[in-house]
C-alpha atoms as a PDB file:
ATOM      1  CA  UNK A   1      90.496  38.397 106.494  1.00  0.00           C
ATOM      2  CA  UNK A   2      88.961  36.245 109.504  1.00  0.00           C
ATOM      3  CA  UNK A   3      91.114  35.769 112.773  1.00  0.00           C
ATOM      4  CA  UNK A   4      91.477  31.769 111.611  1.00  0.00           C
ATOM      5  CA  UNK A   5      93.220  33.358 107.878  1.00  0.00           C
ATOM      6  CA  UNK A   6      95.414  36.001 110.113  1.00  0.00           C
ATOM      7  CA  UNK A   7      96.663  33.366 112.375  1.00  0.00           C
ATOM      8  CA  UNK A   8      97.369  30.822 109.475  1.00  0.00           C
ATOM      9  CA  UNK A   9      99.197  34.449 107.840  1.00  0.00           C
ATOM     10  CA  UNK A  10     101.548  34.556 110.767  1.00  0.00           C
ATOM     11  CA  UNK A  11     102.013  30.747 110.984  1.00  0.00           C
ATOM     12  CA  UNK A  12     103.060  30.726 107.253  1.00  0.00           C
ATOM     13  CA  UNK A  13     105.198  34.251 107.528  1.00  0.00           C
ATOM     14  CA  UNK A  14     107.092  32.238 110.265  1.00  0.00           C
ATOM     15  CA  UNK A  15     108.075  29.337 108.330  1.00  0.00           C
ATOM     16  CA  UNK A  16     108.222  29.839 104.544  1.00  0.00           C
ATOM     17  CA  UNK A  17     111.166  30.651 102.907  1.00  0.00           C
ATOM     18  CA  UNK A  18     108.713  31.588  99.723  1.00  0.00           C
ATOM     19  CA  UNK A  19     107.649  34.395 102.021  1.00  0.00           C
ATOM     20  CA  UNK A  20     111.304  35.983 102.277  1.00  0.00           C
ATOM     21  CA  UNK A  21     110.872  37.985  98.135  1.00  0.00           C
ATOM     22  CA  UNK A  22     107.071  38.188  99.003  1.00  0.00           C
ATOM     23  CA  UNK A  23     105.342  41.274 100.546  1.00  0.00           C
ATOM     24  CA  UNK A  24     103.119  41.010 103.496  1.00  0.00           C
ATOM     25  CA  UNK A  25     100.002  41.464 101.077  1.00  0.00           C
ATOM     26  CA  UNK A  26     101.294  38.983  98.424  1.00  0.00           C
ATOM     27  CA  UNK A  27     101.889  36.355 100.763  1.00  0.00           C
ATOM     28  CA  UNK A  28      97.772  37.276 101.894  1.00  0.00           C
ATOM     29  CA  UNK A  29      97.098  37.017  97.813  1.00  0.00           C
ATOM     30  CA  UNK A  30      99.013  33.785  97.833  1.00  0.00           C
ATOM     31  CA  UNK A  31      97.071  32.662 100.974  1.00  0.00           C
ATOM     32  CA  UNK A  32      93.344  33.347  99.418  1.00  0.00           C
ATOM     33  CA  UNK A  33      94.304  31.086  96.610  1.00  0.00           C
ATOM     34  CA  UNK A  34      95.041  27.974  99.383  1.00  0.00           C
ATOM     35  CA  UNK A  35      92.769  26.541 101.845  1.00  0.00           C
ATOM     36  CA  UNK A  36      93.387  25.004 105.127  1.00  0.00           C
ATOM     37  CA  UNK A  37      93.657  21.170 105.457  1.00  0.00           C
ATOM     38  CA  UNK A  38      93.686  19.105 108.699  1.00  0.00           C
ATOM     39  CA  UNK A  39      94.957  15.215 108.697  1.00  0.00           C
ATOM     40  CA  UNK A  40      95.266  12.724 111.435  1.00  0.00           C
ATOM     41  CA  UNK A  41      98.019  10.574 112.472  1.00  0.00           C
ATOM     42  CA  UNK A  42      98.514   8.246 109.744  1.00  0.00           C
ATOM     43  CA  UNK A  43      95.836   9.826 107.065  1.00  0.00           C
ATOM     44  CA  UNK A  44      96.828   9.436 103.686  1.00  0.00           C
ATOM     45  CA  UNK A  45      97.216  13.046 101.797  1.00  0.00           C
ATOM     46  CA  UNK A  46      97.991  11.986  97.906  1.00  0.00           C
ATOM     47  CA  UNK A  47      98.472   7.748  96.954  1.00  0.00           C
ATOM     48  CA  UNK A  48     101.383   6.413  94.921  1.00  0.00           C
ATOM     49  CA  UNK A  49     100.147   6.229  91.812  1.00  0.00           C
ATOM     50  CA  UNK A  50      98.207   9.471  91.986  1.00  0.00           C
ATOM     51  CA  UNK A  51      98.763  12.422  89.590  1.00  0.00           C
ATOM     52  CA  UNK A  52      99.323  15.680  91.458  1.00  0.00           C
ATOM     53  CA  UNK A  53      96.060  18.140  91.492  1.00  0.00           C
ATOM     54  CA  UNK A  54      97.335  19.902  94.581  1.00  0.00           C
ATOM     55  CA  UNK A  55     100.573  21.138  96.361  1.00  0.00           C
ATOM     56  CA  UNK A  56     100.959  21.392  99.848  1.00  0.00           C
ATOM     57  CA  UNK A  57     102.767  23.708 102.371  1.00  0.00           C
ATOM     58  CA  UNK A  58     103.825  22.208 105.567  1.00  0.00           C
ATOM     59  CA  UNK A  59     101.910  24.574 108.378  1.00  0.00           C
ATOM     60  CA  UNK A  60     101.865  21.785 111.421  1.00  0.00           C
ATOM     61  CA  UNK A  61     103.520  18.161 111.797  1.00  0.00           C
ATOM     62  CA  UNK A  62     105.420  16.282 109.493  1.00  0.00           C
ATOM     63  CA  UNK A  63     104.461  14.308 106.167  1.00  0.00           C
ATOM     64  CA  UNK A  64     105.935  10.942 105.908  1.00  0.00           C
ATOM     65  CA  UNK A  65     107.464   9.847 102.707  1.00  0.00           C
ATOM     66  CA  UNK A  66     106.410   5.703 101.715  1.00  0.00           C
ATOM     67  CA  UNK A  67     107.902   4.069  98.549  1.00  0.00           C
ATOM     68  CA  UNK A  68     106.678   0.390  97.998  1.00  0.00           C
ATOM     69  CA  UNK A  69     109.319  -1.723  98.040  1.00  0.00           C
ATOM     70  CA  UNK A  70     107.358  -5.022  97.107  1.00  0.00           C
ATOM     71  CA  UNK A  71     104.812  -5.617  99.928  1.00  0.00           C
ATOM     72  CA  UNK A  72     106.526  -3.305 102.368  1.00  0.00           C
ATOM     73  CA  UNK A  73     105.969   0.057 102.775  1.00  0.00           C
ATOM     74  CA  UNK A  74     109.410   1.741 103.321  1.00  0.00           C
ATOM     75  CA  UNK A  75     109.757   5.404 105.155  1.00  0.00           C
ATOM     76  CA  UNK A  76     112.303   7.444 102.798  1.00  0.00           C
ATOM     77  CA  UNK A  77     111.838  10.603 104.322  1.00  0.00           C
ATOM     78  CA  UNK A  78     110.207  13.319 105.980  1.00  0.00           C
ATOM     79  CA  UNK A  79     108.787  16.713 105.204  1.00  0.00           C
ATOM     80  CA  UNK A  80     108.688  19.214 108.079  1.00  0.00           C
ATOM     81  CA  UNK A  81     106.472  22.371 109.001  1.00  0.00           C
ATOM     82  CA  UNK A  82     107.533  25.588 106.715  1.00  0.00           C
ATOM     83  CA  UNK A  83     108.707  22.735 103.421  1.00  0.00           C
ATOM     84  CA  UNK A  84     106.576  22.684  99.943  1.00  0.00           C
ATOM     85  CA  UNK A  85     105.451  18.558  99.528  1.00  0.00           C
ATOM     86  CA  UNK A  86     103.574  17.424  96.847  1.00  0.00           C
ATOM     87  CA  UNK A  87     105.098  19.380  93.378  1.00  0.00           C
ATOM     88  CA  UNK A  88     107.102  17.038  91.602  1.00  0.00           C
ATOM     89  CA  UNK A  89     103.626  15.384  90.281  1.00  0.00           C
ATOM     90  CA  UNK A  90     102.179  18.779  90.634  1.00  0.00           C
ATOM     91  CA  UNK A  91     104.276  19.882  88.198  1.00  0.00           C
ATOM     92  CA  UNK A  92     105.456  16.862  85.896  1.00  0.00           C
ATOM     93  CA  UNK A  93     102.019  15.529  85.818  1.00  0.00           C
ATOM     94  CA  UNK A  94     103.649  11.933  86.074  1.00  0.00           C
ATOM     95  CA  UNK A  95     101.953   9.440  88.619  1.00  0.00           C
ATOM     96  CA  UNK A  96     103.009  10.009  92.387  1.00  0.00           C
ATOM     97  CA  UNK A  97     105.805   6.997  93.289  1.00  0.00           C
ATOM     98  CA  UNK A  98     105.913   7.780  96.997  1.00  0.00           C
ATOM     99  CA  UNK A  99     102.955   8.113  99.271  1.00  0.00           C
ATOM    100  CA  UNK A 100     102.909  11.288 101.360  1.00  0.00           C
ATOM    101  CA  UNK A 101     101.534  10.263 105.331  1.00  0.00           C
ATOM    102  CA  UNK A 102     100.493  12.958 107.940  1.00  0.00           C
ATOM    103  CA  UNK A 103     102.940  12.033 111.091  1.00  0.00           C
ATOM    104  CA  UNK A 104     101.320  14.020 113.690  1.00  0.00           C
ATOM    105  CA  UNK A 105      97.948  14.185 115.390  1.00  0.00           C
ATOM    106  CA  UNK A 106      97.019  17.416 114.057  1.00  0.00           C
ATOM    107  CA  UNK A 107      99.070  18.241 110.715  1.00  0.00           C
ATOM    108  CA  UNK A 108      98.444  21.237 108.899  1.00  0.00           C
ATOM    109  CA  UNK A 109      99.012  22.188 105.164  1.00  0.00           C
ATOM    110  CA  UNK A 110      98.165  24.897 102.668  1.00  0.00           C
ATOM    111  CA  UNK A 111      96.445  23.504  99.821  1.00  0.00           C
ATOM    112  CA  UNK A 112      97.265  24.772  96.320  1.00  0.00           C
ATOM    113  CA  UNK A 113      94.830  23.031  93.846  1.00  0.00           C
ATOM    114  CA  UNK A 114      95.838  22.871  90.616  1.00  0.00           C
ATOM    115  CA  UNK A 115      92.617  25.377  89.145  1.00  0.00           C
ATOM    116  CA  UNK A 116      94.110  28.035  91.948  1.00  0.00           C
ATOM    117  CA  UNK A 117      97.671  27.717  90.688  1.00  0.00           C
ATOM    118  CA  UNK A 118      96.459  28.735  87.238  1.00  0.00           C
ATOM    119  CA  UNK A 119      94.187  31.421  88.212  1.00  0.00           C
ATOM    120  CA  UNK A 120      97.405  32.475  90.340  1.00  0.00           C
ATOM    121  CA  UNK A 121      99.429  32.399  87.360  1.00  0.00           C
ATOM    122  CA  UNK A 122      97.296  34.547  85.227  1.00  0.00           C
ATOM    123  CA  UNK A 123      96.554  37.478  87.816  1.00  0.00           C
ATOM    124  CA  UNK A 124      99.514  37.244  90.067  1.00  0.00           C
ATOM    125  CA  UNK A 125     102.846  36.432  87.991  1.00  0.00           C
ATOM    126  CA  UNK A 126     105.103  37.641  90.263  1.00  0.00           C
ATOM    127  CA  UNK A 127     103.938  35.065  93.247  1.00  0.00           C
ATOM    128  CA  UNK A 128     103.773  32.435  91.055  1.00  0.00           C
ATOM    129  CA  UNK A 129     107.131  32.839  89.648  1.00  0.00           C
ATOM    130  CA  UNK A 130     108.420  32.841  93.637  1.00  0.00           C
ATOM    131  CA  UNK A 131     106.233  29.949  94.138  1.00  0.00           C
ATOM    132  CA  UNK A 132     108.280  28.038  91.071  1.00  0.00           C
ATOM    133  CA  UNK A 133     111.933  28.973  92.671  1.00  0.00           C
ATOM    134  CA  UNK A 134     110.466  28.142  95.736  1.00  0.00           C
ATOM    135  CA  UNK A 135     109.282  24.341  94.048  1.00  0.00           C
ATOM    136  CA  UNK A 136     113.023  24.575  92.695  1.00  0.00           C
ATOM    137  CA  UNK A 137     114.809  24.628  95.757  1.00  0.00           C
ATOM    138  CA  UNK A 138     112.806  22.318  97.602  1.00  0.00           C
ATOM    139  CA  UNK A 139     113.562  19.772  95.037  1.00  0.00           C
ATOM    140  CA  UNK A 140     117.181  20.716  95.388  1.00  0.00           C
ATOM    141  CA  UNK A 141     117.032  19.830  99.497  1.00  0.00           C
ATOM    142  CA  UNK A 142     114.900  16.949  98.767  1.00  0.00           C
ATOM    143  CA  UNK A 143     117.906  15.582  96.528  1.00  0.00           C
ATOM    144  CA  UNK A 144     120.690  16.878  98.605  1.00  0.00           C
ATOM    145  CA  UNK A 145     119.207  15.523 101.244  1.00  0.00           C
ATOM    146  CA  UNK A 146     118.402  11.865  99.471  1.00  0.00           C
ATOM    147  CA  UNK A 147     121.701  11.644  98.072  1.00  0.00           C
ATOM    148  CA  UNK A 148     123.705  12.299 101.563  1.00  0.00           C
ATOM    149  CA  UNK A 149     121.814   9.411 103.565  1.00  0.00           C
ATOM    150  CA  UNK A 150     122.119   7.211 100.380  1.00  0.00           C
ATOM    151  CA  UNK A 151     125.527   7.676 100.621  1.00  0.00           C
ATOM    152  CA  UNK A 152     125.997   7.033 103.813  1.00  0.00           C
ATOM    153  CA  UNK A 153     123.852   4.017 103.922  1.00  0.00           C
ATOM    154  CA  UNK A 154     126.495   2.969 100.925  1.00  0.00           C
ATOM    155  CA  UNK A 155     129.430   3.433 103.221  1.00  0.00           C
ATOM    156  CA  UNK A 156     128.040   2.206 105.669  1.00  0.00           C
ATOM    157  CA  UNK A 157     127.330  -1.415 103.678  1.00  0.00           C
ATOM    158  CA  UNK A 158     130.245  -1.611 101.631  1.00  0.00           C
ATOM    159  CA  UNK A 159     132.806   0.202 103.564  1.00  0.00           C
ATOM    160  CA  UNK A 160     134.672   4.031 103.270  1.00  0.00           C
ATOM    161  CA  UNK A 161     137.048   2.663 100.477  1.00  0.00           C
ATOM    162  CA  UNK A 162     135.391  -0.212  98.935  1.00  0.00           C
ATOM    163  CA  UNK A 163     133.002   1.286  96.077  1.00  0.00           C
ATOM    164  CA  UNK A 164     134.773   1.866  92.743  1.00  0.00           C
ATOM    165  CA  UNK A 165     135.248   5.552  91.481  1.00  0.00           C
ATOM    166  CA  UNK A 166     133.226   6.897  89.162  1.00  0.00           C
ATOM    167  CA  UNK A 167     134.929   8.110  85.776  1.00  0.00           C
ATOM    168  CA  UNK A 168     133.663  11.241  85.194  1.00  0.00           C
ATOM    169  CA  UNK A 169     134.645  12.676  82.125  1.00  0.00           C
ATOM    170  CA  UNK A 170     135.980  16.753  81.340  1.00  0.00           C
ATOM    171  CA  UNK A 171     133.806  19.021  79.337  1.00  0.00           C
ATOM    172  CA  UNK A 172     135.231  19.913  75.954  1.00  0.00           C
ATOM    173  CA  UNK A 173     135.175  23.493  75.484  1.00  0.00           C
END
């Protein structure tokens, strides 16, 4: 493994939860299957609209989150170094409805193409099992996350006591 690979190693050790259930030597595994990807302040990394051929792991910077909101692009959210962006198209397959936008000067990801992910799955089942709870999680901050700032955005508009309850309904059983 070259001195650029060992240094990414470390990088990623440092910031990936994924790493945590993964052995020094499967997160290298995991590592030969990526490469290293470089964007610019403001590059585009996947398009709304876009099916999902790669995932991404946040080495360096910050990927901005656009939906189009008629002829505005509107920032939603952010993705920051040691976060997974990318795998809700990645895995759904459905067309990309946010733009993902490098933030920093220099932002690094982990690329995860799509042929790599199945060769991963074949030969290394374990990893890519992690690499689906990992995918699982994310999606669960993502939400979390979403869903507390829509909130308070809500309350914010209409006021701490002025939105009607929701009914929910008991589970028979």
């Amino acid at each position: 493994m070259g001195h650029e690979r060992s240094s990414n190693l470390s990088e990623f050790l440092s910031q990936q939860y994924l790493c945590e259930s993964l052995t020094v030597r499967e997160v290298e595994t995991l590592l030969e299957f990526t490469d290293l990807v470089t964007f610019k302040q403001g590059a585009i990394i996947a398009d709304i609209g876009e099916v999902g051929e790669a995932l991404y792991f946040v080495v360096k910077g910050e990927v901005a989150l656009f939906y189009k909101a008629g002829k505005e692009d509107v920032e939603i959210g952010g993705i920051g170094e040691g976060e997974l962006v990318g795998e809700m198209s990645f895995f759904d397959r459905e067309p990309r409805s946010v733009r993902l936008v490098a933030t920093d000067a220099d932002t690094r990801l982990l690329r995860l193409s799509r042929a790599m992910y199945l060769r991963l799955k074949v030969q290394h089942p374990f990893i890519a099992v992690n690499l689906l709870e990992h995918a699982i999680i994310n999606l669960d901050h993502l939400f979390r996350r979403v869903s507390e700032e829509a909130a308070t955005f809500s309350r914010f508009l209409f006021g701490q006591k002025s939105g009607k309850p929701i009914p929910v309904q008991k589970r028979e059983g």
